[in-house]
PDB file of N, CA and C in Angstrom:
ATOM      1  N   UNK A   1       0.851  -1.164   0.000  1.00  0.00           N
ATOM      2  CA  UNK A   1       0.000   0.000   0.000  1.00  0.00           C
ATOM      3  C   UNK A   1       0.899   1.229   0.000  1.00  0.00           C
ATOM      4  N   UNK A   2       0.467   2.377  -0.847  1.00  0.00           N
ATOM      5  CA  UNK A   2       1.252   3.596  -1.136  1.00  0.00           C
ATOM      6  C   UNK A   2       0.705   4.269   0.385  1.00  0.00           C
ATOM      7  N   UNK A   3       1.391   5.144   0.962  1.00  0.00           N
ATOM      8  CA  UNK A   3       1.165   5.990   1.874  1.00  0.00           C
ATOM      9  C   UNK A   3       1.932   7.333   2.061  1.00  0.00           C
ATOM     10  N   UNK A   4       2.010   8.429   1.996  1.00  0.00           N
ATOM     11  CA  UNK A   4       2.987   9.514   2.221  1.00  0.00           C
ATOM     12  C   UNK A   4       3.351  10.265   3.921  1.00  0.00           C
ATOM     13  N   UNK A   5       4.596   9.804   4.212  1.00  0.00           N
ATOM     14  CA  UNK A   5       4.419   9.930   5.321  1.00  0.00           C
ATOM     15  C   UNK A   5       5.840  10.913   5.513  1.00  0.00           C
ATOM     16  N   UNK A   6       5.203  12.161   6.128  1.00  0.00           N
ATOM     17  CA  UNK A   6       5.846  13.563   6.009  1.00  0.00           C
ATOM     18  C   UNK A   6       6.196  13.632   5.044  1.00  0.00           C
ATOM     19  N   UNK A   7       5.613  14.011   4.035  1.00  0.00           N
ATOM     20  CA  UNK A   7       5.721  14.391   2.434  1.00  0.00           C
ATOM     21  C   UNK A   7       6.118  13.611   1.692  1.00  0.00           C
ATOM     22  N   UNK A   8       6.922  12.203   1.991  1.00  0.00           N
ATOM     23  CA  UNK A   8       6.896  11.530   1.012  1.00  0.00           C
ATOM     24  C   UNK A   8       6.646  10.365   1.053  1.00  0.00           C
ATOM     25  N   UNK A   9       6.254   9.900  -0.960  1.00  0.00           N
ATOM     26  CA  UNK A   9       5.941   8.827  -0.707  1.00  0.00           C
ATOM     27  C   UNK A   9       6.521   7.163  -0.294  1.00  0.00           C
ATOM     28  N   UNK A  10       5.826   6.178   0.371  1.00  0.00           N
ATOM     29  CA  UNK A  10       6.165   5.238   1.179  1.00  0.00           C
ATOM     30  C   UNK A  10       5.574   4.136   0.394  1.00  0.00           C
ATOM     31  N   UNK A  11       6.127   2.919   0.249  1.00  0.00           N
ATOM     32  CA  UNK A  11       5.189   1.637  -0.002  1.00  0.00           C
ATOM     33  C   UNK A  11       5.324   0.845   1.239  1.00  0.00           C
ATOM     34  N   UNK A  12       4.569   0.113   2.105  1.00  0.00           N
ATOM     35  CA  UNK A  12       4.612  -0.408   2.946  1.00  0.00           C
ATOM     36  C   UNK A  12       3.647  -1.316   2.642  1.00  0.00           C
ATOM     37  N   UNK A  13       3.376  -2.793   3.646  1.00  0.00           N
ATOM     38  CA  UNK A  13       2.546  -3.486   3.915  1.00  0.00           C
ATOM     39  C   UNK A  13       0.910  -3.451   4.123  1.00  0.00           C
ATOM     40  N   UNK A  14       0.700  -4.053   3.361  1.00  0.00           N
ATOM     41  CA  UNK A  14      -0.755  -3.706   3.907  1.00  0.00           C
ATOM     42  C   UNK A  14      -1.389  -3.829   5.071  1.00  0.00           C
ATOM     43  N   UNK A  15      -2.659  -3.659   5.900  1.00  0.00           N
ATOM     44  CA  UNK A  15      -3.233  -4.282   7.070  1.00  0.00           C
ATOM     45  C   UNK A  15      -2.128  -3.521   7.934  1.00  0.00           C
ATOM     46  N   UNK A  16      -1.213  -2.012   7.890  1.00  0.00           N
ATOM     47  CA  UNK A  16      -0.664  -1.748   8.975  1.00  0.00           C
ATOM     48  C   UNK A  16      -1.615  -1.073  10.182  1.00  0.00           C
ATOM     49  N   UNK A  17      -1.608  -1.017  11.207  1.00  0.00           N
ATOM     50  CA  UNK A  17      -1.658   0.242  12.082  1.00  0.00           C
ATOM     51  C   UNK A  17      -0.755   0.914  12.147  1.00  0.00           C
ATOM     52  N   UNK A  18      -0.666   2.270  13.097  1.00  0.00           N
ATOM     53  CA  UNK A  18      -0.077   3.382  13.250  1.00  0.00           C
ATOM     54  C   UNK A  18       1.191   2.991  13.986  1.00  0.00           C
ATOM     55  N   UNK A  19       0.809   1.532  14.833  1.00  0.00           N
ATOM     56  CA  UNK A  19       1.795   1.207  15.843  1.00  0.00           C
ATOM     57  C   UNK A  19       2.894   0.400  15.216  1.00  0.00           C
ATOM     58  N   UNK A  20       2.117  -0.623  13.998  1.00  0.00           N
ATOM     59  CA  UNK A  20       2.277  -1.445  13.196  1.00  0.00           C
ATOM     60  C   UNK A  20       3.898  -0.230  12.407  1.00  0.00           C
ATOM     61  N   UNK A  21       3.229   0.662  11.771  1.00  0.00           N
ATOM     62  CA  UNK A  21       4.410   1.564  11.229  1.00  0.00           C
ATOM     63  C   UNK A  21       5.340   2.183  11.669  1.00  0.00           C
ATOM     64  N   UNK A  22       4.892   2.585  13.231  1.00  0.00           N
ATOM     65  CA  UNK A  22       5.926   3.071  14.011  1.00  0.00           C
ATOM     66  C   UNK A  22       6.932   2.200  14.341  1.00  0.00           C
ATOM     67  N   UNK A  23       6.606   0.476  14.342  1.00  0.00           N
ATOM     68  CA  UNK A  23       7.699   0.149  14.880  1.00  0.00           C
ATOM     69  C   UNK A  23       8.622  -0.453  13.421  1.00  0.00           C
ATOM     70  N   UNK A  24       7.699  -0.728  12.129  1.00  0.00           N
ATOM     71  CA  UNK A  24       8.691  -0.801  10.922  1.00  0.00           C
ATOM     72  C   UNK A  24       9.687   0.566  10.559  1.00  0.00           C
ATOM     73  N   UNK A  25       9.509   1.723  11.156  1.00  0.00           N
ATOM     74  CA  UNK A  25      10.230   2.495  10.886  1.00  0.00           C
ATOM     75  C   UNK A  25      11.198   2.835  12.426  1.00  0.00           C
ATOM     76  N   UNK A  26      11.001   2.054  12.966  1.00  0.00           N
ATOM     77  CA  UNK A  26      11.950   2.077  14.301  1.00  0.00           C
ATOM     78  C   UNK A  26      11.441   3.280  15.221  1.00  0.00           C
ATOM     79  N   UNK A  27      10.399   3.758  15.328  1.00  0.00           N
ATOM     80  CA  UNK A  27      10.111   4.986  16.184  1.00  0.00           C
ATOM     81  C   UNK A  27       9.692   4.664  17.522  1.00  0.00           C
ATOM     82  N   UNK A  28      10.080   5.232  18.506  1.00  0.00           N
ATOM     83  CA  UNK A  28       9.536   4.697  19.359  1.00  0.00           C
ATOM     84  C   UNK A  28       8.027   5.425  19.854  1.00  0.00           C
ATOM     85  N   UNK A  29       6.938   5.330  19.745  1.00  0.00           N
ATOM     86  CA  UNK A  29       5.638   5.545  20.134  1.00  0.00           C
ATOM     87  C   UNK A  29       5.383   6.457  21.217  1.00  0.00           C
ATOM     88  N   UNK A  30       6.688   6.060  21.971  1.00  0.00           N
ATOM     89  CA  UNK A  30       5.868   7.055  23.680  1.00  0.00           C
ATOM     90  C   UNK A  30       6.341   8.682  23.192  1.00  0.00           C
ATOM     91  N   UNK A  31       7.062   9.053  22.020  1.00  0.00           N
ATOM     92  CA  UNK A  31       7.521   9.977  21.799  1.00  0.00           C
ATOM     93  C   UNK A  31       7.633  10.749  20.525  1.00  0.00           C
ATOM     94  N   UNK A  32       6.029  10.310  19.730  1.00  0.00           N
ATOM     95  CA  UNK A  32       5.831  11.296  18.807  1.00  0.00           C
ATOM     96  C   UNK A  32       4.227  11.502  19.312  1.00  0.00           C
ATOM     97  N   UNK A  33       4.176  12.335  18.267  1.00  0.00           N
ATOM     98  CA  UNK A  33       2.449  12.495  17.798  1.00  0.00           C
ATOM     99  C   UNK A  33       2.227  11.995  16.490  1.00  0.00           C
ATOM    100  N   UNK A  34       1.127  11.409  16.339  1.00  0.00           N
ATOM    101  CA  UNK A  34       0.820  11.176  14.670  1.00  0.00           C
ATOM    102  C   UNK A  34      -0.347  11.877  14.135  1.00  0.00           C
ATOM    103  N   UNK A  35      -0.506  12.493  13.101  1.00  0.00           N
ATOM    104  CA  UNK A  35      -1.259  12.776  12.658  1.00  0.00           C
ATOM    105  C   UNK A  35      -1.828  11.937  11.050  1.00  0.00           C
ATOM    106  N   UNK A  36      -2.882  11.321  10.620  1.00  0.00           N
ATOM    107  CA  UNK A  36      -3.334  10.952   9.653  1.00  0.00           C
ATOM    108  C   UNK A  36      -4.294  11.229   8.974  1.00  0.00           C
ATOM    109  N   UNK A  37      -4.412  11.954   7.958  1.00  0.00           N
ATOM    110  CA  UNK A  37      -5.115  13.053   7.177  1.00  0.00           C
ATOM    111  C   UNK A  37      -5.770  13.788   8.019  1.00  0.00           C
ATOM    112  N   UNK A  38      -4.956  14.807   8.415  1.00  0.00           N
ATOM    113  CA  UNK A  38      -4.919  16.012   9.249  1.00  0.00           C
ATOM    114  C   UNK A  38      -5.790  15.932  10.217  1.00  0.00           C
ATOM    115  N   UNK A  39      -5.886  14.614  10.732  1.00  0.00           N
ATOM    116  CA  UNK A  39      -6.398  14.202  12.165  1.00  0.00           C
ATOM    117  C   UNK A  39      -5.370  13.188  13.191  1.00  0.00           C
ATOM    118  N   UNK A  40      -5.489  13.987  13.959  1.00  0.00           N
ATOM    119  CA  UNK A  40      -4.438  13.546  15.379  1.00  0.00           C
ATOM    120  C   UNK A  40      -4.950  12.290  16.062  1.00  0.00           C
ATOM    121  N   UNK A  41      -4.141  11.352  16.162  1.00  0.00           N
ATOM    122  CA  UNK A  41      -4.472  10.079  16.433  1.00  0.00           C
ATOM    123  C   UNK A  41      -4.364   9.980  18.472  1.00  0.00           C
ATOM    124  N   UNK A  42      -4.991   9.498  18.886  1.00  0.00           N
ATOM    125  CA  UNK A  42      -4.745   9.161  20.229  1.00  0.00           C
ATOM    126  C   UNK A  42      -3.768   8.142  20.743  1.00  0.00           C
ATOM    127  N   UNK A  43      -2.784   8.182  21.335  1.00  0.00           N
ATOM    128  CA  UNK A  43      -1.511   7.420  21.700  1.00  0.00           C
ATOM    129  C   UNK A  43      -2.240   5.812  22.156  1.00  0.00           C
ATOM    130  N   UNK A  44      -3.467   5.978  22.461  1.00  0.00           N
ATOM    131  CA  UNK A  44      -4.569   4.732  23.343  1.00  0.00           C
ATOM    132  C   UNK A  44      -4.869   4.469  21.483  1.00  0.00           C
ATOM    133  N   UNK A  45      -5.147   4.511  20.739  1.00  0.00           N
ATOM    134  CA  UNK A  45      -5.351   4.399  19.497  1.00  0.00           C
ATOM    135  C   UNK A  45      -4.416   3.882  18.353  1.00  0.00           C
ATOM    136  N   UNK A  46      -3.572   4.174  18.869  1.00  0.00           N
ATOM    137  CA  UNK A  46      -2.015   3.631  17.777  1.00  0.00           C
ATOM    138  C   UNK A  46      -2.277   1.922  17.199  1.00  0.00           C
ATOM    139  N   UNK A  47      -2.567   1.011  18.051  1.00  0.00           N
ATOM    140  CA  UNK A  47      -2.526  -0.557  17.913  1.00  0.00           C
ATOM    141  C   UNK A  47      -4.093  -0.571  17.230  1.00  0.00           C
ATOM    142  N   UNK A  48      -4.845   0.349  17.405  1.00  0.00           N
ATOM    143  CA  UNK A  48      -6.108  -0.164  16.645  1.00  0.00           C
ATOM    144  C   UNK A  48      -6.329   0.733  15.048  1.00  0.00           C
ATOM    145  N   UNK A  49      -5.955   1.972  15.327  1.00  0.00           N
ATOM    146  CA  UNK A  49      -6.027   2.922  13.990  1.00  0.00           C
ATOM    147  C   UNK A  49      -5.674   2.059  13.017  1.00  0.00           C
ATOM    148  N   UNK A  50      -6.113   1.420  11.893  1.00  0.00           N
ATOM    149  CA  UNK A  50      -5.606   0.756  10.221  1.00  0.00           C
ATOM    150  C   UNK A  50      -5.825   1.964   9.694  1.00  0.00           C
ATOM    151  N   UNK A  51      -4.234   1.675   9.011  1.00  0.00           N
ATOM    152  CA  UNK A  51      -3.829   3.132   7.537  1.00  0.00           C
ATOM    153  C   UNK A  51      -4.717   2.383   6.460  1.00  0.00           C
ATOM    154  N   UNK A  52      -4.665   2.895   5.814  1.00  0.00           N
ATOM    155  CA  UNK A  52      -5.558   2.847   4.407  1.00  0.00           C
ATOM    156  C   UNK A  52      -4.864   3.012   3.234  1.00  0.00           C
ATOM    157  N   UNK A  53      -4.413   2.682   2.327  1.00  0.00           N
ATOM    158  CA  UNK A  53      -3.365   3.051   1.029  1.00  0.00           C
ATOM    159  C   UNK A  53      -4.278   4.345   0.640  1.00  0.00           C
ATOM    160  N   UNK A  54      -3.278   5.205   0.371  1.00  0.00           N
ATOM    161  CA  UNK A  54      -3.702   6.801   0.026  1.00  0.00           C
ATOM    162  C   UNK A  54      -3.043   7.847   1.531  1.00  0.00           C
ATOM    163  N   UNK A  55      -3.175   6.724   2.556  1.00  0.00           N
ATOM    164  CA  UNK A  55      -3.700   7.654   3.706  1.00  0.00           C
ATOM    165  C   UNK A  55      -1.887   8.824   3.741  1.00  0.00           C
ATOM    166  N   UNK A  56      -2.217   9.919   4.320  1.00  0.00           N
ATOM    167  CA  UNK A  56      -1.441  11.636   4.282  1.00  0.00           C
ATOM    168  C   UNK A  56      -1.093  10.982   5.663  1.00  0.00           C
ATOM    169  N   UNK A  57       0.244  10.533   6.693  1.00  0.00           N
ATOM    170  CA  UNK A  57       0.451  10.418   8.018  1.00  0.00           C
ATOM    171  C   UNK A  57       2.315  11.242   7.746  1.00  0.00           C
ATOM    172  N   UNK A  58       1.300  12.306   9.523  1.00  0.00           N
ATOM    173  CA  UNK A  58       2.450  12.906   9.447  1.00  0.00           C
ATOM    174  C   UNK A  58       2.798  12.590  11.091  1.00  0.00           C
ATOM    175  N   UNK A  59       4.230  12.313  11.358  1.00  0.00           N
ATOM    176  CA  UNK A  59       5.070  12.054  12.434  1.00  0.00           C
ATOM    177  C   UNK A  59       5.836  13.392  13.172  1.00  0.00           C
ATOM    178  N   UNK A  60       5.830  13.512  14.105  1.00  0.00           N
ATOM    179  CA  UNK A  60       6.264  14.893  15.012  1.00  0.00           C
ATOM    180  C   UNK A  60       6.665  13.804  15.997  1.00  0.00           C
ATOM    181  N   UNK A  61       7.936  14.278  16.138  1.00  0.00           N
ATOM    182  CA  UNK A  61       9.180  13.477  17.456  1.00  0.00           C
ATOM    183  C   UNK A  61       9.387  14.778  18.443  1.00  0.00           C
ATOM    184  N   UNK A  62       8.818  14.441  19.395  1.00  0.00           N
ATOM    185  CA  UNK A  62       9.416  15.392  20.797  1.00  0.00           C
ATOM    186  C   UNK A  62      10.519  15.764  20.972  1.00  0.00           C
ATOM    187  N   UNK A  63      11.453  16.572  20.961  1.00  0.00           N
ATOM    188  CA  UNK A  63      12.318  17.076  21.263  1.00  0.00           C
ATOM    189  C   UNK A  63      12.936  17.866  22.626  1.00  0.00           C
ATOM    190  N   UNK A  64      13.307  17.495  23.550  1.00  0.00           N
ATOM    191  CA  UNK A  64      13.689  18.370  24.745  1.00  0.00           C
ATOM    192  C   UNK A  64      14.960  19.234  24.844  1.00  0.00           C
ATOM    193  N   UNK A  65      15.072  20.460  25.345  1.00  0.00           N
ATOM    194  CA  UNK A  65      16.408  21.278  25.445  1.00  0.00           C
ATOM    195  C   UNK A  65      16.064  21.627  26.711  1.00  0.00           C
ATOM    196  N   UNK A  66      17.398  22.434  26.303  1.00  0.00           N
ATOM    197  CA  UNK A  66      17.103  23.544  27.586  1.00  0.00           C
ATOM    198  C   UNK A  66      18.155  24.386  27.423  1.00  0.00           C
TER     199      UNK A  66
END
């Protein structure tokens, strides 16, 4: 399934979830936000949300300074 994820495009597996992708792309979960067609996914939601081929998912990683 095609998917664009932060602007570009991705082929991945079908039947993923959000959690499903986070961990094929090595991210660790407790420390982004996702958004999938410009709706914000709930962190309690990650293992059940299914992407959809087409679907727009954008990834934001927390960052701390100081």
């Amino acid at each position: 399934m095609k998917l664009t994820i932060n602007g570009n495009g991705t082929e991945v597996k079908d039947g993923l979830t959000v959690k499903g992708l986070l961990e094929c792309l090595e991210i660790e979960p407790a420390r982004v936000a996702v958004e999938v067609n410009l709706r914000i996914i709930r962190k309690d939601d990650f293992h059940t949300h299914e992407l959809k081929d087409g679907d727009s998912v954008e990834i934001v990683n927390f960052v701390g300074g100081g």
